[in-house]
C-alpha atoms as a PDB file:
ATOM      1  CA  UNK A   1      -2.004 -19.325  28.553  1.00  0.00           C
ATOM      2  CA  UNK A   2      -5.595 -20.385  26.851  1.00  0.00           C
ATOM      3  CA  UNK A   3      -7.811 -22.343  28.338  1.00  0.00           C
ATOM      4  CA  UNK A   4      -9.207 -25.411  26.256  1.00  0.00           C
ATOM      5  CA  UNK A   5     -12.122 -24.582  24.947  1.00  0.00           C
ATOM      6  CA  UNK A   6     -11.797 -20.606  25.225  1.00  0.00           C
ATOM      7  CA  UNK A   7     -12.125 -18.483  22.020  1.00  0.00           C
ATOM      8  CA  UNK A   8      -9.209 -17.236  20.807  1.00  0.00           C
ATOM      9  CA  UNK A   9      -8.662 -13.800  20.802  1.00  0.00           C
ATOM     10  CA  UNK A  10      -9.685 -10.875  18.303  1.00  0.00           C
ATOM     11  CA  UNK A  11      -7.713 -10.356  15.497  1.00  0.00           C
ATOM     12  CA  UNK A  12      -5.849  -6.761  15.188  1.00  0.00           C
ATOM     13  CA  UNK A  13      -4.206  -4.674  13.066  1.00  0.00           C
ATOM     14  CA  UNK A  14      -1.482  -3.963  16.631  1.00  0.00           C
ATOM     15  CA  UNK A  15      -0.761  -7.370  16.563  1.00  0.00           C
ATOM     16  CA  UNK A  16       2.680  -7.540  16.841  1.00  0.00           C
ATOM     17  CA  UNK A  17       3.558 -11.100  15.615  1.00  0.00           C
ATOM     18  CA  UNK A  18       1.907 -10.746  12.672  1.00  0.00           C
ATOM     19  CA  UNK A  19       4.398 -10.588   9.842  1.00  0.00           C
ATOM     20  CA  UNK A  20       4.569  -7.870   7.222  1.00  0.00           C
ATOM     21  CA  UNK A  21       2.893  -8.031   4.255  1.00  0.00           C
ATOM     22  CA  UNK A  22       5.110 -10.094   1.524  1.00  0.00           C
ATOM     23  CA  UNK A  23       5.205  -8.578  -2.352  1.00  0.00           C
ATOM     24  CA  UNK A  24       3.017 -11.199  -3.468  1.00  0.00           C
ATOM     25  CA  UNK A  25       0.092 -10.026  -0.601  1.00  0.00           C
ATOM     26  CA  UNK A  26       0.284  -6.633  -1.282  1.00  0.00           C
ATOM     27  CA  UNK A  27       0.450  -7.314  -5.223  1.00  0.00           C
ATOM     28  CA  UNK A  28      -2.801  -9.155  -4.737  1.00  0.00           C
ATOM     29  CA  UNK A  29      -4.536  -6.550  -2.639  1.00  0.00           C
ATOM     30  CA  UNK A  30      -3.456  -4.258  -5.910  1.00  0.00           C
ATOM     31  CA  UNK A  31      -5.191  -6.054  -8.459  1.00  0.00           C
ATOM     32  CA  UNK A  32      -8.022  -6.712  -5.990  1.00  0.00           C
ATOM     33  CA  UNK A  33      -8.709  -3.042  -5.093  1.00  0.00           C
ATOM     34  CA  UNK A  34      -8.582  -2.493  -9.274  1.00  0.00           C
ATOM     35  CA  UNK A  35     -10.877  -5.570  -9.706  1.00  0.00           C
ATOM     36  CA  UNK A  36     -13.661  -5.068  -7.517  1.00  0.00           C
ATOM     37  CA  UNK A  37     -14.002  -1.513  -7.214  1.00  0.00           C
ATOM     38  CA  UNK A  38     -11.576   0.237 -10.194  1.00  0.00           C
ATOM     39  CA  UNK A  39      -9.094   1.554  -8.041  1.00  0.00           C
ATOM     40  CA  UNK A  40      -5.265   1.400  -8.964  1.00  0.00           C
ATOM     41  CA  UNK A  41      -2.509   1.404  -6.693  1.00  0.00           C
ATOM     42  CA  UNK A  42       0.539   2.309  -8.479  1.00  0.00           C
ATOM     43  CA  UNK A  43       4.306   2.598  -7.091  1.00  0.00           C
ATOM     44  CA  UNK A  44       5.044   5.913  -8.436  1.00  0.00           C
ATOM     45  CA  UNK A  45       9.150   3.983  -8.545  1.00  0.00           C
ATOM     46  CA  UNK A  46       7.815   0.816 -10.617  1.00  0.00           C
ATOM     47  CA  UNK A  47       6.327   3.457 -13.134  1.00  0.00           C
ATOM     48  CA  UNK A  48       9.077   3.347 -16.104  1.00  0.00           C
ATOM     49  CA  UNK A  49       8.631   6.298 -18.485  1.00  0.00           C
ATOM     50  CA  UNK A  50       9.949   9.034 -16.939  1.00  0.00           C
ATOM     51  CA  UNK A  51       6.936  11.144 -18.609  1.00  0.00           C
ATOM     52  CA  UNK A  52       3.873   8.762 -17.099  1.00  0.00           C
ATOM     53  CA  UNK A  53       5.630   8.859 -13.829  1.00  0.00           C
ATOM     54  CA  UNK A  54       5.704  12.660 -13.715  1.00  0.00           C
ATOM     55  CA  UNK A  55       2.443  12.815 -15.006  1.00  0.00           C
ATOM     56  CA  UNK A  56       1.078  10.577 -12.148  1.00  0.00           C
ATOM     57  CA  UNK A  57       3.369  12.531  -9.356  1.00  0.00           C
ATOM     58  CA  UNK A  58       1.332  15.777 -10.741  1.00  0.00           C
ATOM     59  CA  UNK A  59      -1.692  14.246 -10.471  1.00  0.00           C
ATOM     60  CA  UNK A  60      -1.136  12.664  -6.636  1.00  0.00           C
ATOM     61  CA  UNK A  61       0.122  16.683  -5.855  1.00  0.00           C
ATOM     62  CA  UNK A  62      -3.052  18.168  -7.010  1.00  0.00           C
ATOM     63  CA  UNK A  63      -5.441  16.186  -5.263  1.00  0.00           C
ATOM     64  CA  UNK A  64      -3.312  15.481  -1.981  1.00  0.00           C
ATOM     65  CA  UNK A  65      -0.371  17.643  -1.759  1.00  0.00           C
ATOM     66  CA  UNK A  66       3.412  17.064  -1.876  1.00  0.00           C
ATOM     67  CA  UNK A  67       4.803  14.243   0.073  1.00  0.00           C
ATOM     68  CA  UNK A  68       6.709  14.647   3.198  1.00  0.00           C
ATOM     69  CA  UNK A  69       9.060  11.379   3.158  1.00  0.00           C
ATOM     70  CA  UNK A  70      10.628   9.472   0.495  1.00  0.00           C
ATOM     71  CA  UNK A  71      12.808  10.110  -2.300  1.00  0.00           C
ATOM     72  CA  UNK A  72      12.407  13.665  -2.808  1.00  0.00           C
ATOM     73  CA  UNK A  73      14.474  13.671  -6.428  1.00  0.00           C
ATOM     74  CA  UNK A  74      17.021  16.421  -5.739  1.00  0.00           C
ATOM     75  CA  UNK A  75      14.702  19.084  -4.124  1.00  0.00           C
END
């Protein structure tokens, strides 16, 4: 219960009854982070050639190691 009148209370990132991020939000955040400071944010799965996509995995291994979840591919 709020009192009238009574600020409303901070916003978090624990607050539960938020609802997840849609495609469209995150999508937006993408080209946003690219935009305004020339960072990309890449789905290594939406990546199509097969060669790129490696090439990026490689990349992501060097400068933060191997991945722990996800689709390992077989290994």
């Amino acid at each position: 219960m709020r009192l009238p009148g009574a600020p409303l209370p901070p916003r978090s990132s624990l607050d539960l009854a938020r609802s997840p991020t849609t495609v469209v939000e995150l999508d937006a955040l993408r080209a946003a982070a690219w935009h305004q400071h020339g960072v990309a944010a890449l789905s290594v799965e939406d990546i199509a050639d097969p060669w790129l996509r490696q090439a990026v995995t490689n990349e992501a291994n060097r400068r933060w190691g191997r991945r722990h979840g996800g689709i390992q591919h077989g290994r």
